[in-house]
C-alpha atoms as a PDB file:
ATOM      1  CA  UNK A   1      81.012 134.180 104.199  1.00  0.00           C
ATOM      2  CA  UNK A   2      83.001 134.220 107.733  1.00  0.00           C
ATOM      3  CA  UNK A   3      86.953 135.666 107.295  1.00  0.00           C
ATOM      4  CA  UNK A   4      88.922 133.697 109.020  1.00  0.00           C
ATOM      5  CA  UNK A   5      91.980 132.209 108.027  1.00  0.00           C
ATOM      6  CA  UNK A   6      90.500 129.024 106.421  1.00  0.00           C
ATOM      7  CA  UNK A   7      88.243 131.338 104.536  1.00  0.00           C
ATOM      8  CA  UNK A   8      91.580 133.470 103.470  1.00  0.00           C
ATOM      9  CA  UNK A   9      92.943 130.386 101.975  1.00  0.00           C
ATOM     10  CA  UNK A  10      89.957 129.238 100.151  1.00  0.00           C
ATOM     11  CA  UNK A  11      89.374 132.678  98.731  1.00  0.00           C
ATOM     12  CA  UNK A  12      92.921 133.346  97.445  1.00  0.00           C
ATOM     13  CA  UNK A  13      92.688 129.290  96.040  1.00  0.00           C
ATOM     14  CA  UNK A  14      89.393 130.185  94.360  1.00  0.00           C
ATOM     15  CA  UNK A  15      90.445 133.383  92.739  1.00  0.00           C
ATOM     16  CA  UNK A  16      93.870 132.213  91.323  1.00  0.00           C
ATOM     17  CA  UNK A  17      92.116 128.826  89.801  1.00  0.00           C
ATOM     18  CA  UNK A  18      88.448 129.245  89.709  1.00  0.00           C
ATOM     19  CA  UNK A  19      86.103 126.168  89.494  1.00  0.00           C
ATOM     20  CA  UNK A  20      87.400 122.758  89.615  1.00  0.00           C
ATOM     21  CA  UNK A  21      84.394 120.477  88.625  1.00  0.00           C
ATOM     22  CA  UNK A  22      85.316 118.031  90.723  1.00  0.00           C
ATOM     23  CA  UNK A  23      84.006 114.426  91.061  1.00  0.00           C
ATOM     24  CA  UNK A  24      84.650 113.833  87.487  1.00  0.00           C
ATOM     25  CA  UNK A  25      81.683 111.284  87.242  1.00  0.00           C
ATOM     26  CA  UNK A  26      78.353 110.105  84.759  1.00  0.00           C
ATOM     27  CA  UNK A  27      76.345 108.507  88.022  1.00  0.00           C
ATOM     28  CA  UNK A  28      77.321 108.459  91.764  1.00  0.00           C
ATOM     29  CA  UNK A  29      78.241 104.975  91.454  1.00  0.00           C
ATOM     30  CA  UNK A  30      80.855 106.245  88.775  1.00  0.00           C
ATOM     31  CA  UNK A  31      82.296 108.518  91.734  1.00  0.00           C
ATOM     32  CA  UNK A  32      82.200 106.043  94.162  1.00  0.00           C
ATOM     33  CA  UNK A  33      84.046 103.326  92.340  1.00  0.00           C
ATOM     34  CA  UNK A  34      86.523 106.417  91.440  1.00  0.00           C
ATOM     35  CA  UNK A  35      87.155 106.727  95.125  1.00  0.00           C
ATOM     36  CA  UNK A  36      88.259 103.339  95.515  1.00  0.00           C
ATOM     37  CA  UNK A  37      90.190 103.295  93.005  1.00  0.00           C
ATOM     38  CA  UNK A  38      91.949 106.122  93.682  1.00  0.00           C
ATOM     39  CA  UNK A  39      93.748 104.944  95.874  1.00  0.00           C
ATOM     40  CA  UNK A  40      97.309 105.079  95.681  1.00  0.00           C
ATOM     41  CA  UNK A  41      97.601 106.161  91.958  1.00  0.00           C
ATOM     42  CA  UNK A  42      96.322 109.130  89.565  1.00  0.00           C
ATOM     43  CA  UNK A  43      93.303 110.046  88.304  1.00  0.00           C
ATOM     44  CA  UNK A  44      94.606 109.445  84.604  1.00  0.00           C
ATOM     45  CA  UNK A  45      94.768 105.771  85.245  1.00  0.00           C
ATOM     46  CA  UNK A  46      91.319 105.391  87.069  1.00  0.00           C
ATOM     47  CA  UNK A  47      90.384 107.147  83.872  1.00  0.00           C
ATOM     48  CA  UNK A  48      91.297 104.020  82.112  1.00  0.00           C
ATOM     49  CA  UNK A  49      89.897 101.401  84.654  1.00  0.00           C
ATOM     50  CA  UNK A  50      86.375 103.248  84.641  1.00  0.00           C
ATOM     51  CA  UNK A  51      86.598 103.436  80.580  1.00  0.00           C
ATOM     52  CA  UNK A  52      87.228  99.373  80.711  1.00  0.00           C
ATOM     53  CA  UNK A  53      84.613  99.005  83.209  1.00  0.00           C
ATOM     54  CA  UNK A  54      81.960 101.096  80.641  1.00  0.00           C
ATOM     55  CA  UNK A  55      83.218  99.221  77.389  1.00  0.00           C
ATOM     56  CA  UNK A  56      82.611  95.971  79.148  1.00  0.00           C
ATOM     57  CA  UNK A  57      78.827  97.044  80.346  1.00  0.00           C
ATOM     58  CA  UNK A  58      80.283  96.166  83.982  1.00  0.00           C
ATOM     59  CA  UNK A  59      79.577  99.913  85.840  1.00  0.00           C
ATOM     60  CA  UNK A  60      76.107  99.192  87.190  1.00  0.00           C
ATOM     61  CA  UNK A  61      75.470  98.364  90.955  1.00  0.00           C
ATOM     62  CA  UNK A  62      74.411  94.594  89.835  1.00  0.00           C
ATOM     63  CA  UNK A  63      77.105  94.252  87.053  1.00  0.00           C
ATOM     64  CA  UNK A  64      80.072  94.560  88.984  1.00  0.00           C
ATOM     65  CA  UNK A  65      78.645  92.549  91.957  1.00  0.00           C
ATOM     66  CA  UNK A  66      77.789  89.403  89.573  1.00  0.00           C
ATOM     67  CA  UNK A  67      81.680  89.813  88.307  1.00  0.00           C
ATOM     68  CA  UNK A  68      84.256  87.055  89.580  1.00  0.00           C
ATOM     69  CA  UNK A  69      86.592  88.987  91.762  1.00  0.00           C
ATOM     70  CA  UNK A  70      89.510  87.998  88.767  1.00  0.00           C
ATOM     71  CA  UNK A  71      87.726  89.534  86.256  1.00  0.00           C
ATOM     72  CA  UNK A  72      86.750  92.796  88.147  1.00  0.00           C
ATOM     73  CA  UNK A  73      90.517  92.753  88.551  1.00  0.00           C
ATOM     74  CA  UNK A  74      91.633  92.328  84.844  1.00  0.00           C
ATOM     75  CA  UNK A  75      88.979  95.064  84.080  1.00  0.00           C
ATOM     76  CA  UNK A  76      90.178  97.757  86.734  1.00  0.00           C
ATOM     77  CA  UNK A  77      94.320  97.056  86.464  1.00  0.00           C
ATOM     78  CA  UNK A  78      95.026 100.542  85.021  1.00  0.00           C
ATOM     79  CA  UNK A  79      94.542 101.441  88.292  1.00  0.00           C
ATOM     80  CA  UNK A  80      97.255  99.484  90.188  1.00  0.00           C
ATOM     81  CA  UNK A  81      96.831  97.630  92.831  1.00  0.00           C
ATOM     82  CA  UNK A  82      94.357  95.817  90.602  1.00  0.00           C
ATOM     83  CA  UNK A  83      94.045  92.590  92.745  1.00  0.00           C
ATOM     84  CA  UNK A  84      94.040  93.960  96.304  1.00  0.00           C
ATOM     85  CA  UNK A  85      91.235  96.926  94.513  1.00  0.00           C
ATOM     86  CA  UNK A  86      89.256  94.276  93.447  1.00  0.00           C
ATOM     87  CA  UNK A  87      88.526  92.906  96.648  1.00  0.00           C
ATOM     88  CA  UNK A  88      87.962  96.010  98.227  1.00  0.00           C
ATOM     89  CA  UNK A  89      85.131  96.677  95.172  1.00  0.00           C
ATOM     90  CA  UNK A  90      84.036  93.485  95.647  1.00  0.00           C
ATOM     91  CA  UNK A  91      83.813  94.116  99.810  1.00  0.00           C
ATOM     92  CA  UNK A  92      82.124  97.524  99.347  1.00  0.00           C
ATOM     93  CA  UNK A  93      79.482  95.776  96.573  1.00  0.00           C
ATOM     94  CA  UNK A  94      78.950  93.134  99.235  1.00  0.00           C
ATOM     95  CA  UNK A  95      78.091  95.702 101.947  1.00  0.00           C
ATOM     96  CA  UNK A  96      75.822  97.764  99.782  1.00  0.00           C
ATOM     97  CA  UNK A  97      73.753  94.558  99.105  1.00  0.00           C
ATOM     98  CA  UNK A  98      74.212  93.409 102.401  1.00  0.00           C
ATOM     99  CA  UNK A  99      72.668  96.213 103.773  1.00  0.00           C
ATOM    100  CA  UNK A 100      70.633  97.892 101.267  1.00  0.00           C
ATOM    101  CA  UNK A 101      69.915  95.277  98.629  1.00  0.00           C
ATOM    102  CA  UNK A 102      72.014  96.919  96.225  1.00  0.00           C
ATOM    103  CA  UNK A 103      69.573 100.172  95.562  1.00  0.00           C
ATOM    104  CA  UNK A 104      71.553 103.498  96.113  1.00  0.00           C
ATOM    105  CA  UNK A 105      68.433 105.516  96.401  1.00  0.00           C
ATOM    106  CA  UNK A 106      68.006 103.747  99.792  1.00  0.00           C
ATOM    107  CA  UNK A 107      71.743 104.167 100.733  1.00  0.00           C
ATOM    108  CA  UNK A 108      71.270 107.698  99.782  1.00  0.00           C
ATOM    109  CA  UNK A 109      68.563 107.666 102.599  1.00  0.00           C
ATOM    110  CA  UNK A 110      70.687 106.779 105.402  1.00  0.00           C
ATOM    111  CA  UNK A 111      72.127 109.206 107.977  1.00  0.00           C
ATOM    112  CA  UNK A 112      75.438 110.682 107.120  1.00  0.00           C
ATOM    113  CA  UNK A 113      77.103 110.040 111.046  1.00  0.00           C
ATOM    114  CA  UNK A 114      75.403 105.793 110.264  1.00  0.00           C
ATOM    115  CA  UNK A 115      76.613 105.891 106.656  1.00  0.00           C
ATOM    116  CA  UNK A 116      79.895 107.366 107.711  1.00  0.00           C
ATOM    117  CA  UNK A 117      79.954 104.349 110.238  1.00  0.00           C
ATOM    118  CA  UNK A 118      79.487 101.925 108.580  1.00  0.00           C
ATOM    119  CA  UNK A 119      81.811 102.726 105.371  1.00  0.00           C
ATOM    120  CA  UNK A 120      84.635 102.669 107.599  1.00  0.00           C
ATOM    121  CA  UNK A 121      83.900  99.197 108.845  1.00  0.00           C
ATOM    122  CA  UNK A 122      84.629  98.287 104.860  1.00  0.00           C
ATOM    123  CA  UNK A 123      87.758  96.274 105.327  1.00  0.00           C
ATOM    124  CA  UNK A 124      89.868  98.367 102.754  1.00  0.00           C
ATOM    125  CA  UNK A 125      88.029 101.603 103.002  1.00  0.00           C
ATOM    126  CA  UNK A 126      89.911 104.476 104.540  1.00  0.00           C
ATOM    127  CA  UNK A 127      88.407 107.806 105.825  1.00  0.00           C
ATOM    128  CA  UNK A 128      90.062 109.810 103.042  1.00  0.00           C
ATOM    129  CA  UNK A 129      87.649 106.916 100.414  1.00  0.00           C
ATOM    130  CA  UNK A 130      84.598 107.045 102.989  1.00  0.00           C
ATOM    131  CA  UNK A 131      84.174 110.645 103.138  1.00  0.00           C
ATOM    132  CA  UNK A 132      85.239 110.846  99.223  1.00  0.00           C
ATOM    133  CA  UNK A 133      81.978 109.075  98.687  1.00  0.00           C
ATOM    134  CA  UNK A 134      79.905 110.501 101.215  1.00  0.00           C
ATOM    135  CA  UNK A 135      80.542 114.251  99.697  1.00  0.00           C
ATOM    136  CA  UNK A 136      81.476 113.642  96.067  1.00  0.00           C
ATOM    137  CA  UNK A 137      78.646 111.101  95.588  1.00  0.00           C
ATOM    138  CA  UNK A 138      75.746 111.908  98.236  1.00  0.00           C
ATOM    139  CA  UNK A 139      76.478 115.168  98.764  1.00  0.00           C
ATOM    140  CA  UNK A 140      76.950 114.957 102.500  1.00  0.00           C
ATOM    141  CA  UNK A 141      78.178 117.606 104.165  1.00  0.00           C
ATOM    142  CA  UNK A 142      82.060 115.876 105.148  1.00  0.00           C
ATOM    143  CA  UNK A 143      85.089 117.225 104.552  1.00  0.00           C
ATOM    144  CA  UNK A 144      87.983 115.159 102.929  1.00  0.00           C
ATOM    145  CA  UNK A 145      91.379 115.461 103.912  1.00  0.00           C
ATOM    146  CA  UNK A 146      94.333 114.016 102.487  1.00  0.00           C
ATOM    147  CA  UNK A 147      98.138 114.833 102.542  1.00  0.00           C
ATOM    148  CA  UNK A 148      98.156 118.346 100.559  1.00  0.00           C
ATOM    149  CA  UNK A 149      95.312 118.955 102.921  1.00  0.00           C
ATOM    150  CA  UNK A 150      98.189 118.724 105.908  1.00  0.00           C
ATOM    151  CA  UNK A 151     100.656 120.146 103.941  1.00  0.00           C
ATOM    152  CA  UNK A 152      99.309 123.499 103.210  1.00  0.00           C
ATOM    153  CA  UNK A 153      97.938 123.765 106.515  1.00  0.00           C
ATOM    154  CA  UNK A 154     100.837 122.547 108.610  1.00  0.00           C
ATOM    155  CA  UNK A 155     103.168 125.166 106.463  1.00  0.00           C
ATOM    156  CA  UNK A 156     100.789 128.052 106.894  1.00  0.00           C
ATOM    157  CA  UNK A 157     100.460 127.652 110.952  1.00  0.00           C
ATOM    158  CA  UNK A 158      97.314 126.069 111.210  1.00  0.00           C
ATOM    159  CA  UNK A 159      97.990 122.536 111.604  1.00  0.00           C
ATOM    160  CA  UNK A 160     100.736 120.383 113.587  1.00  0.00           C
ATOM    161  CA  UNK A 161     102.559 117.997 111.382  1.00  0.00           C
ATOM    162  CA  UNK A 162     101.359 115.242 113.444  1.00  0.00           C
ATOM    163  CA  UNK A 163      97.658 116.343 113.591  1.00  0.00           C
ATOM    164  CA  UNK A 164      95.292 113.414 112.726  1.00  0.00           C
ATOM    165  CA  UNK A 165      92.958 112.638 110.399  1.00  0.00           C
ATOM    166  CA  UNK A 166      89.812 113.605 112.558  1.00  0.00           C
ATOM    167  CA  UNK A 167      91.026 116.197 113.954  1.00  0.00           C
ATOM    168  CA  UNK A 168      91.768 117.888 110.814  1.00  0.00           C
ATOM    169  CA  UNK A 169      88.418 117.088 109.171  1.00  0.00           C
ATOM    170  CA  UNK A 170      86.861 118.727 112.425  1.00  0.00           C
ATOM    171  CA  UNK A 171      88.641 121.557 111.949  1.00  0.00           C
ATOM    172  CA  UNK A 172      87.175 122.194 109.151  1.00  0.00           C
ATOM    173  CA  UNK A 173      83.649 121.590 109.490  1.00  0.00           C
ATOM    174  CA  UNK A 174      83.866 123.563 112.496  1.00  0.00           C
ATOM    175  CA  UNK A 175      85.177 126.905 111.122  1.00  0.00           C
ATOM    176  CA  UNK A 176      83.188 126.324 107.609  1.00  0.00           C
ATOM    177  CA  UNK A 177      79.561 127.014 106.935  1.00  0.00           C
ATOM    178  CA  UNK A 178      78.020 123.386 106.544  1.00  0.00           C
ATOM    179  CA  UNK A 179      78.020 123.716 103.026  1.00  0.00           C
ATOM    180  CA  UNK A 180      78.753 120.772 100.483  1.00  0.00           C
ATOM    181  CA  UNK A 181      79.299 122.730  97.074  1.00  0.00           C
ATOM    182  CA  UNK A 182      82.130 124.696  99.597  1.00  0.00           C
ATOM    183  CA  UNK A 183      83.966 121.399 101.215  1.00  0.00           C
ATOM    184  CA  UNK A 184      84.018 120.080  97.523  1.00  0.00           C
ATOM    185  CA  UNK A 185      85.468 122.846  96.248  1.00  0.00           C
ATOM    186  CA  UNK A 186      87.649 123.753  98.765  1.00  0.00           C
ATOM    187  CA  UNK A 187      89.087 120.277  98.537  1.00  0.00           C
ATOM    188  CA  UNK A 188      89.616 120.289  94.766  1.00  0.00           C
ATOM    189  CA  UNK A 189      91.289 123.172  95.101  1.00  0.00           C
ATOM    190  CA  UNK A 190      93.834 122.481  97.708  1.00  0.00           C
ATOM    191  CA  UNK A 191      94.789 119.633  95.792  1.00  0.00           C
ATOM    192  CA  UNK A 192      95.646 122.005  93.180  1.00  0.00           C
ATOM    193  CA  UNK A 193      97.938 124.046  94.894  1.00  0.00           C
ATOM    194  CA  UNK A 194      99.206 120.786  96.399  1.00  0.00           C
ATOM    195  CA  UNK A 195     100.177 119.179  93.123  1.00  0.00           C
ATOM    196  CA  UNK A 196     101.745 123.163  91.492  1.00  0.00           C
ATOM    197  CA  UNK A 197     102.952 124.690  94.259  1.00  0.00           C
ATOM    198  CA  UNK A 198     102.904 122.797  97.946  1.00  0.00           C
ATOM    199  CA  UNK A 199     105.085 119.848  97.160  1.00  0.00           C
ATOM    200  CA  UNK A 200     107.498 118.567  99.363  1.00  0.00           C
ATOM    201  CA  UNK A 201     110.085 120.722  97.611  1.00  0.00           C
ATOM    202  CA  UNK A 202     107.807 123.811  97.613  1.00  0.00           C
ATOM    203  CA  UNK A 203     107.640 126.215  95.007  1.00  0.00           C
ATOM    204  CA  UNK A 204     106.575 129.431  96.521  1.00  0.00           C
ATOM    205  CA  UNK A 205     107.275 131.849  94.000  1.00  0.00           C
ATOM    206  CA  UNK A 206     103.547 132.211  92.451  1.00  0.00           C
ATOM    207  CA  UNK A 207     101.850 130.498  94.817  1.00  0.00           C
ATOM    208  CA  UNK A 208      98.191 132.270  95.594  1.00  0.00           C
ATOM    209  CA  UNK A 209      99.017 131.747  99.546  1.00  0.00           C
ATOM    210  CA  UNK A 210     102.819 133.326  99.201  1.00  0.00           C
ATOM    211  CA  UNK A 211     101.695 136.469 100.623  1.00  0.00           C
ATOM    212  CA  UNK A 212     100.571 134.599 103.879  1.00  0.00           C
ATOM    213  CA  UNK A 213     102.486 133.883 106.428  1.00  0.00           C
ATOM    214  CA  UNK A 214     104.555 130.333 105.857  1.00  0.00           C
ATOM    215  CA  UNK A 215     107.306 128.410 107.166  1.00  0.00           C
ATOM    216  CA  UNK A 216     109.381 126.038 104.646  1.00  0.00           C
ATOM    217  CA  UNK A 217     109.608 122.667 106.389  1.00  0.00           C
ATOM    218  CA  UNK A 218     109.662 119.456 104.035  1.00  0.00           C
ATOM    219  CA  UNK A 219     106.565 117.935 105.103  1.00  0.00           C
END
């Protein structure tokens, strides 16, 4: 692959932790419904949602739409939020029959720019959820960013503190081979470092990117 100093990071990631299996997820609905729920808490609790949603028979496509939106929240409040994630379930179930009767295979057939589109027109999904499902569950080449994703750039010199979303994701896919199995990975793994090491109180000592160059700021 290309050396540059994205690829320096990944490689030093990859070798210090190795393989992160990441989406943890049966199905791709699993993984999508994991992205939405997400949001805002850890994975150890969307664990628990997704475990009520299997006892309950309720994580199918046409399960979960035919659910009142009260008992798709009593089902899914492990995960916080439970009433305002319910209605964003409920809004992303409503698109995908909306606009593709509910069958995943012909999501799955859509353009990834159209997809990408029209996922962010979800009232209550972000970029950081649209792009979650778009790699982790299609396999679409698009890179996720979220806040260790800033972090460990911003402190290494690549990134201004300020950068936006876009602009960071098009970083990436610019300087990376268009590869999904490498923007997955690469993801997983900077949320790694972001959860051991690159917290707002770093924690250099250790750290697989101590030996490049850094600047301590409490981003």
């Amino acid at each position: 692959m290309c050396r540059t100093p994205l690829m320096e990071i990944y490689n030093r990631l990859l070798d210090r932790f190795g393989p992160q299996h990441w989406w943890p997820g049966d199905t791709p609905f699993e993984v999508m419904i994991g992205a939405i729920l997400t949001q805002n808490t850890n994975w150890q609790n969307v664990e628990k949602a997704i475990g009520n949603l299997k006892r309950a028979d309720c994580l199918s496509v046409e399960a979960m739409h035919g659910l009142k939106p009260e008992q798709l929240a009593e089902l899914i409040r492990p995960a916080g939020y439970y009433n305002i994630k319910a209605r964003r379930l409920k809004n992303y179930l409503d698109w995908l029959f909306a606009r593709f009767d509910g069958d995943l295979v012909r999501m799955e057939s859509a353009d990834t720019y159209s997809l990408r589109e029209e996922l962010l027109a979800i009232h209550g999904i972000g970029a950081e959820t649209a792009d979650s499902i778009l790699l982790y569950a299609l396999n679409r080449c698009v890179f996720v960013v979220d806040a260790y994703t800033c972090r460990v750039l911003a402190r290494h010199g690549l990134l201004e503190p300020e950068a936006g979303y876009e602009q960071v994701r098009e970083m990436f896919e610019s300087a990376l081979p268009p590869e999904a199995p490498l923007y997955n990975e690469y993801h997983a793994l900077l949320v790694r470092v972001g959860k051991e090491h690159c917290k707002p109180k770093p924690k250099c000592s250790g750290c697989p990117l101590e030996e490049m160059p850094h600047e301590i700021e409490p981003w």
